[in-house]
Protein backbone atom coordinates (compact mmCIF):
# COMPACT_ATOMS: atom_id res chain seq x y z
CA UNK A 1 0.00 0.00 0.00
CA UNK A 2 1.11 3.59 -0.11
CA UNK A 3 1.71 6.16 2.07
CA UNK A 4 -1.75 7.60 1.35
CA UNK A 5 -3.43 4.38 1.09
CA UNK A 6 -2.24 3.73 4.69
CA UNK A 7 -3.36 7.20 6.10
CA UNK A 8 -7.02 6.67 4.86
CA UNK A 9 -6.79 3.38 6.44
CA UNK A 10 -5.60 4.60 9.73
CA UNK A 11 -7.67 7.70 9.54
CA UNK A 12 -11.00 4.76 8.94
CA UNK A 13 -10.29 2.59 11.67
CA UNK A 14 -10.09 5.65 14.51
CA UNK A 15 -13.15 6.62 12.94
CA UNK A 16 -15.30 3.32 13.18
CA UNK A 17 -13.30 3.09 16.51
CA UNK A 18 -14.76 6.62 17.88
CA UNK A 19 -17.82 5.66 16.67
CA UNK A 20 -18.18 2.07 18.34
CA UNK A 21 -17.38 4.34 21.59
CA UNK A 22 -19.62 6.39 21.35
CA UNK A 23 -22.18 3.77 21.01
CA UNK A 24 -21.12 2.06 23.72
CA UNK A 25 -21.59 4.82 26.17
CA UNK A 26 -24.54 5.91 25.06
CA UNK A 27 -26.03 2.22 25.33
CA UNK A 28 -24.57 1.68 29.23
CA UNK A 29 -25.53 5.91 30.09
CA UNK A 30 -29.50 4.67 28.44
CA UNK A 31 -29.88 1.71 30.69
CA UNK A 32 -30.32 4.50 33.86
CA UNK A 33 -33.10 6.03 32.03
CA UNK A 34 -36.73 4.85 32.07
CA UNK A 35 -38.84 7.45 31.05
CA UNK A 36 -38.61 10.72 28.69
CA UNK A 37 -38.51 13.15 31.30
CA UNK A 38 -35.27 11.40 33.13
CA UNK A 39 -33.71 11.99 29.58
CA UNK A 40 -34.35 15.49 28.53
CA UNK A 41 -34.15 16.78 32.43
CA UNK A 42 -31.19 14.82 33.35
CA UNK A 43 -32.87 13.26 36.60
CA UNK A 44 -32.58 17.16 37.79
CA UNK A 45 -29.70 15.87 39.22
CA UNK A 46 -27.45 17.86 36.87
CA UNK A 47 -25.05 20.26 38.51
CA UNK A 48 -24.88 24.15 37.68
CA UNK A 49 -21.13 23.90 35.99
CA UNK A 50 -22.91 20.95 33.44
CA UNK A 51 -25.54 23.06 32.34
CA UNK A 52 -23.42 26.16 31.83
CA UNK A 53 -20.97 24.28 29.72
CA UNK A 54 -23.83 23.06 27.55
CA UNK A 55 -24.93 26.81 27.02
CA UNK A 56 -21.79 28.08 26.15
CA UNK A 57 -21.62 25.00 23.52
CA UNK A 58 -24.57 25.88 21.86
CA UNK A 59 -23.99 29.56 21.77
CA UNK A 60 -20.81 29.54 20.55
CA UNK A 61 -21.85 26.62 17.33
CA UNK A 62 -25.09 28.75 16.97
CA UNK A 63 -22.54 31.87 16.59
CA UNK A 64 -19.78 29.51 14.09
CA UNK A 65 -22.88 28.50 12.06
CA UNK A 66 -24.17 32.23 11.74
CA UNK A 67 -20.60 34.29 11.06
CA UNK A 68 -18.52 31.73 9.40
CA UNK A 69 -20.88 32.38 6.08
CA UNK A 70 -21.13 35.84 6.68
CA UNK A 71 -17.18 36.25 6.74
CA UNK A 72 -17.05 34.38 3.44
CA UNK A 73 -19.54 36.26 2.08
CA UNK A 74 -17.72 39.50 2.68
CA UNK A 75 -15.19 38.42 0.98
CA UNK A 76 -12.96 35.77 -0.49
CA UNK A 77 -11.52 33.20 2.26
CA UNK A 78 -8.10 32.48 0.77
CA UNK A 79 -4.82 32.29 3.00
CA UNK A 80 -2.93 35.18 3.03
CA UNK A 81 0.88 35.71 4.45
């Protein structure tokens, strides 16, 4: 294989590998919850830090999603020196 053939392979695997993860956790965190309201309200058992991260998170993608556009709208995005 070559050198690029063996990067796309590498790159693959950590993604089906992130992905089986991911999986995992959410099927052993799903177990604890029986009903609709446990997931969307966390138990109310989530601390104040938790839910501020998870603000900031969503401002600041709601912010990328909205400016990024509007930067390359104003103009052309190539790299400059």
């Amino acid at each position: 294989m070559t050198g690029l053939a063996v990067r796309i392979f590498i790159i693959g695997v950590i993604v089906v590998a992130v992905a089986v993860v991911i999986a995992a956790a959410g099927a052993f965190f799903a177990r604890r919850q029986k009903t609709t309201a446990q997931y969307f309200l966390g138990g109310r058992h989530v601390p104040w830090w938790a839910i501020s991260a998870s603000i900031v998170a969503t401002e600041t993608s709601a912010l990328t999603v909205i400016s990024v556009p509007g930067i390359g709208a104003r103009g052309d995005l190539t790299r400059r020196p």
